[in-house]
Protein backbone atom coordinates (compact mmCIF):
# COMPACT_ATOMS: atom_id res chain seq x y z
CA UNK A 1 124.78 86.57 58.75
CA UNK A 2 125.34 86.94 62.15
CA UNK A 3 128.65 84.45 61.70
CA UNK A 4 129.72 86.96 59.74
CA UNK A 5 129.09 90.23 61.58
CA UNK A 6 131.31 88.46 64.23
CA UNK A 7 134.05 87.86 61.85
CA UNK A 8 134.23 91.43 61.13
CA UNK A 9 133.88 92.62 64.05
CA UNK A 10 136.96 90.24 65.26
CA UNK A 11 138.89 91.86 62.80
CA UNK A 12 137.84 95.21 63.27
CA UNK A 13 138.46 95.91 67.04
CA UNK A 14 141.90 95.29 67.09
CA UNK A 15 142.72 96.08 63.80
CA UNK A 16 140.79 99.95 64.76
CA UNK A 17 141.47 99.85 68.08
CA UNK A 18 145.42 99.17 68.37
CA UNK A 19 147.26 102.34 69.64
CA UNK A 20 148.08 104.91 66.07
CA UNK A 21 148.71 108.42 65.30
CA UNK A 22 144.99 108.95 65.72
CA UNK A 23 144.24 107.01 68.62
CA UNK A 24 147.67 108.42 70.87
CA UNK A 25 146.36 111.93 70.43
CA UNK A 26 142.82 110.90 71.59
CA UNK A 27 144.77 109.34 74.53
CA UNK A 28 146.76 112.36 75.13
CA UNK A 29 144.45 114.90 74.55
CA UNK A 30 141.92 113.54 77.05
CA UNK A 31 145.25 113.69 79.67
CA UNK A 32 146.13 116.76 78.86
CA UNK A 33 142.29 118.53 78.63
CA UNK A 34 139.92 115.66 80.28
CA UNK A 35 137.00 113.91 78.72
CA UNK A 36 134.48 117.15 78.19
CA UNK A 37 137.73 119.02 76.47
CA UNK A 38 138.56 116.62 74.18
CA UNK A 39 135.02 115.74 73.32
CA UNK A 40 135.17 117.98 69.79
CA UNK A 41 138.53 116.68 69.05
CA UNK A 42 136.99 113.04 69.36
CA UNK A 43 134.26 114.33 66.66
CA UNK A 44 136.69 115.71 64.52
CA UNK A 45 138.46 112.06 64.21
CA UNK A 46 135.21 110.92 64.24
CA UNK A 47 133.98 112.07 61.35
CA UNK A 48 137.24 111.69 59.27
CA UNK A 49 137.31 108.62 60.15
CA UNK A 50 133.39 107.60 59.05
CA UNK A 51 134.66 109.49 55.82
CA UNK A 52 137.94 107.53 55.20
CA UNK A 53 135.43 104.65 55.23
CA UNK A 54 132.67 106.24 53.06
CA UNK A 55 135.65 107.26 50.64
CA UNK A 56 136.86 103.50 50.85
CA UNK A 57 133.44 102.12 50.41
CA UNK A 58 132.54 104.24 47.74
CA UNK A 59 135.99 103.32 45.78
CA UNK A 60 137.11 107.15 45.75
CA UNK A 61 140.17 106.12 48.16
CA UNK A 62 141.44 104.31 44.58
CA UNK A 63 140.88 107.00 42.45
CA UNK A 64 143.21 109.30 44.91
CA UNK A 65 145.66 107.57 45.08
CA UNK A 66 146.35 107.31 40.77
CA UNK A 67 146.75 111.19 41.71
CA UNK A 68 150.63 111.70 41.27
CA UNK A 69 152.05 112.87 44.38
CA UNK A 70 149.01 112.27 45.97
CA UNK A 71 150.20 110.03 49.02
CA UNK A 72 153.13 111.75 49.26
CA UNK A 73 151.79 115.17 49.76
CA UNK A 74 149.04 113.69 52.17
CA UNK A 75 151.57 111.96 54.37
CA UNK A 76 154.07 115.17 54.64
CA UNK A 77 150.41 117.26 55.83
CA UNK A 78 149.61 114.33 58.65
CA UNK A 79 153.24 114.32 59.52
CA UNK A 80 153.20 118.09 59.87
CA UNK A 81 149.93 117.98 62.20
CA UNK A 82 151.27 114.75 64.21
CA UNK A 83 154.37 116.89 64.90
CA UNK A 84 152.55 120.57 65.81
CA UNK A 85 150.08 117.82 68.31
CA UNK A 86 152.83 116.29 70.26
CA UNK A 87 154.68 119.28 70.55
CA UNK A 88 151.12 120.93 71.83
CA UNK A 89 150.74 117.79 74.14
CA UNK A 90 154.31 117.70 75.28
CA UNK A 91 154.44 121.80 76.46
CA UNK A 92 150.70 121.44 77.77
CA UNK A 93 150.19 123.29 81.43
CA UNK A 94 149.60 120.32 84.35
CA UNK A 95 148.01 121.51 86.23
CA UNK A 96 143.88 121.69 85.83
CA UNK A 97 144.23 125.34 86.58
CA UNK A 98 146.88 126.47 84.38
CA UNK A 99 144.82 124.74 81.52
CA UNK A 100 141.90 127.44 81.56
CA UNK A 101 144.13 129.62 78.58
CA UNK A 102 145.40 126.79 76.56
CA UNK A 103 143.50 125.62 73.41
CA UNK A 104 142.38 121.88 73.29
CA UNK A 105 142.79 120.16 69.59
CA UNK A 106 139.85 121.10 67.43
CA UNK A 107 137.25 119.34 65.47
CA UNK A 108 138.60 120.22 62.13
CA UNK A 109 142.04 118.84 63.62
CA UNK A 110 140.97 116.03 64.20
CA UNK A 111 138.84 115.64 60.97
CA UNK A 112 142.33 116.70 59.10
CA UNK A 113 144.37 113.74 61.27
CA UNK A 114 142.22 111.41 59.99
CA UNK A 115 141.98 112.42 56.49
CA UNK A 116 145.72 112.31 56.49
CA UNK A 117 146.34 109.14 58.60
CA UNK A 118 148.13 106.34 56.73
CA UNK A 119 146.70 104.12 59.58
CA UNK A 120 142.93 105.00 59.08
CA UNK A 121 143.16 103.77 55.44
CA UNK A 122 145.28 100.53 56.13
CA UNK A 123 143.12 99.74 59.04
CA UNK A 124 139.46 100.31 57.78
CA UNK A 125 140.80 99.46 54.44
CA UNK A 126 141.64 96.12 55.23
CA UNK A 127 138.34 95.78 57.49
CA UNK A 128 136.18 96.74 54.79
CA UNK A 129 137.81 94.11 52.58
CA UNK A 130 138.66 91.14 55.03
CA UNK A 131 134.94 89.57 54.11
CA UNK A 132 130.99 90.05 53.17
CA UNK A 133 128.41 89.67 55.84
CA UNK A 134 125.70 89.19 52.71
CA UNK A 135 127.81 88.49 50.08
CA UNK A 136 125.28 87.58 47.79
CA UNK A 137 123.43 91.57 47.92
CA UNK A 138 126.40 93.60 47.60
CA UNK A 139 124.53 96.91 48.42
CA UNK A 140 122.62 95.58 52.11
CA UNK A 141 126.96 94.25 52.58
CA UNK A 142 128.16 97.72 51.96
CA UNK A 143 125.61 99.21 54.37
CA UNK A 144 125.84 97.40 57.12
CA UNK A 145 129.60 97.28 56.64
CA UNK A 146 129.42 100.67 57.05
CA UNK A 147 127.59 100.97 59.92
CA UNK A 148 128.88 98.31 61.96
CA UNK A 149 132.08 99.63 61.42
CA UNK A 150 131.19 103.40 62.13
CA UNK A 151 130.51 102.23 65.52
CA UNK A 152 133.35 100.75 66.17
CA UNK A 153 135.08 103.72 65.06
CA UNK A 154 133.00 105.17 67.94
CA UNK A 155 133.57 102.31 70.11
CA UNK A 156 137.43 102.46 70.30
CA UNK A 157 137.93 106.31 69.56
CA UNK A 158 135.83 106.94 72.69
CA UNK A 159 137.68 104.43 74.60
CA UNK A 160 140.88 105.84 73.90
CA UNK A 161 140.15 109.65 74.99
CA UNK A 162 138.36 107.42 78.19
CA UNK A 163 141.62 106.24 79.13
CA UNK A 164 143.40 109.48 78.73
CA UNK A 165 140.61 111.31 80.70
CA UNK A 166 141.15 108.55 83.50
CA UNK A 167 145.13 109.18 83.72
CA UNK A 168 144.45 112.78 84.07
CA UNK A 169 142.21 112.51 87.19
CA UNK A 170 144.65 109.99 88.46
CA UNK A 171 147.88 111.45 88.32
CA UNK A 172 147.44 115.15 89.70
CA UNK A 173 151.19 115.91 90.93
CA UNK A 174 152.96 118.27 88.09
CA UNK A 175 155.75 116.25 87.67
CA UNK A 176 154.06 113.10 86.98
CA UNK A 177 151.55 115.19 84.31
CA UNK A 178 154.85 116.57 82.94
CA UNK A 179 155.76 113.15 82.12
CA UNK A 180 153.01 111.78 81.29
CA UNK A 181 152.41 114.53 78.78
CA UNK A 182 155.81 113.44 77.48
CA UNK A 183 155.30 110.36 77.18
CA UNK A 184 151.96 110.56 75.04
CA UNK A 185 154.09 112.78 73.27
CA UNK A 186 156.74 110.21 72.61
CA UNK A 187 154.24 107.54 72.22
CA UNK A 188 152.60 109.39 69.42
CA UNK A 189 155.90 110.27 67.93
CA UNK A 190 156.72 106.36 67.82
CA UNK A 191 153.03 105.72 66.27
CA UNK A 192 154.00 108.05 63.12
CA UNK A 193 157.31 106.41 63.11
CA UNK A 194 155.61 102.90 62.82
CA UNK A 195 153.05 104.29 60.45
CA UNK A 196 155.46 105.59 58.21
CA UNK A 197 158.27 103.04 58.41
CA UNK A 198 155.54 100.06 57.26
């Protein structure tokens, strides 16, 4: 068993953890707003993202998608809210002080990215699937599936708002928070690109 829970677990990390529409904004929001700021955000994709997998364990994932129109309509939504965030991110204020008015990314944001993330059901989709950890009881598998992979959807989504905490208390001169803002901007712009163009 244990063999196994390190199998998925190799899998999982980078497969969760490589940069994505989810994962950029984490990385720019904590830049733009700091750790504490971007703490609801994080719950928000969070929490869509433990339901993505509930949704995928559970088998409701495949009854969505025999919905006509269904992934259609669901991509144009993420690609709507991945647009209005890196705008948001891009024309963020710099400096700390100027950020007292401006409104961080909310929970239900984030709960919406993930919902409508093409990379949260590829990725967790094809962790949940790559292999059993007790193949012969399918409902202990599912559950500690589950969990294992719920935290490292904590793991990694925490680690990426980390990071973009870290740059912000790093680079405090406006013109290099300009650009960075741009460039987790740009960087999340590429990540629906990629997402979309697969």
């Amino acid at each position: 068993m244990l063999q196994n829970i390190v199998l998925l677990l190799s899998v999982a990390l980078p497969l969760m953890g490589s940069p994505g529409p989810a994962s950029m904004s984490l990385a720019a929001t904590g830049s733009t707003f700091g750790f504490q700021r971007g703490g609801r955000y994080l719950i928000g994709i969070l929490l869509g993202n433990s339901t993505v997998l509930l949704m995928i364990a559970g088998g409701v994932t495949g009854l969505l998608l025999t919905i006509p129109n269904a992934v259609p309509v669901l991509t144009v939504l993420g690609l709507g809210y991945l647009l209005y965030l890196a705008f948001k991110i891009a024309t963020a204020p710099v400096v700390r002080r100027d950020l007292d008015g401006a409104k961080e990314p909310s929970t239900v944001g984030g709960f919406m990215l993930s919902l409508v993330n093409p990379k949260a059901y590829a990725a967790i989709g094809a962790v949940y699937a790559s292999g059993s950890i007790v193949p012969e009881q399918p409902l202990l598998d599912s559950a500690l599936k589950v969990a294992i992979l719920i935290g490292v959807n904590i793991a990694v989504n925490t680690s990426w708002l980390g990071v973009g905490a870290l740059f912000s208390k790093v680079l405090r001169s406006p013109r290099t928070g300009r650009a960075m803002n741009l460039a987790f901007a740009a960087l999340l712009l590429a990540s629906v690109a990629y997402s979309l163009l697969r």
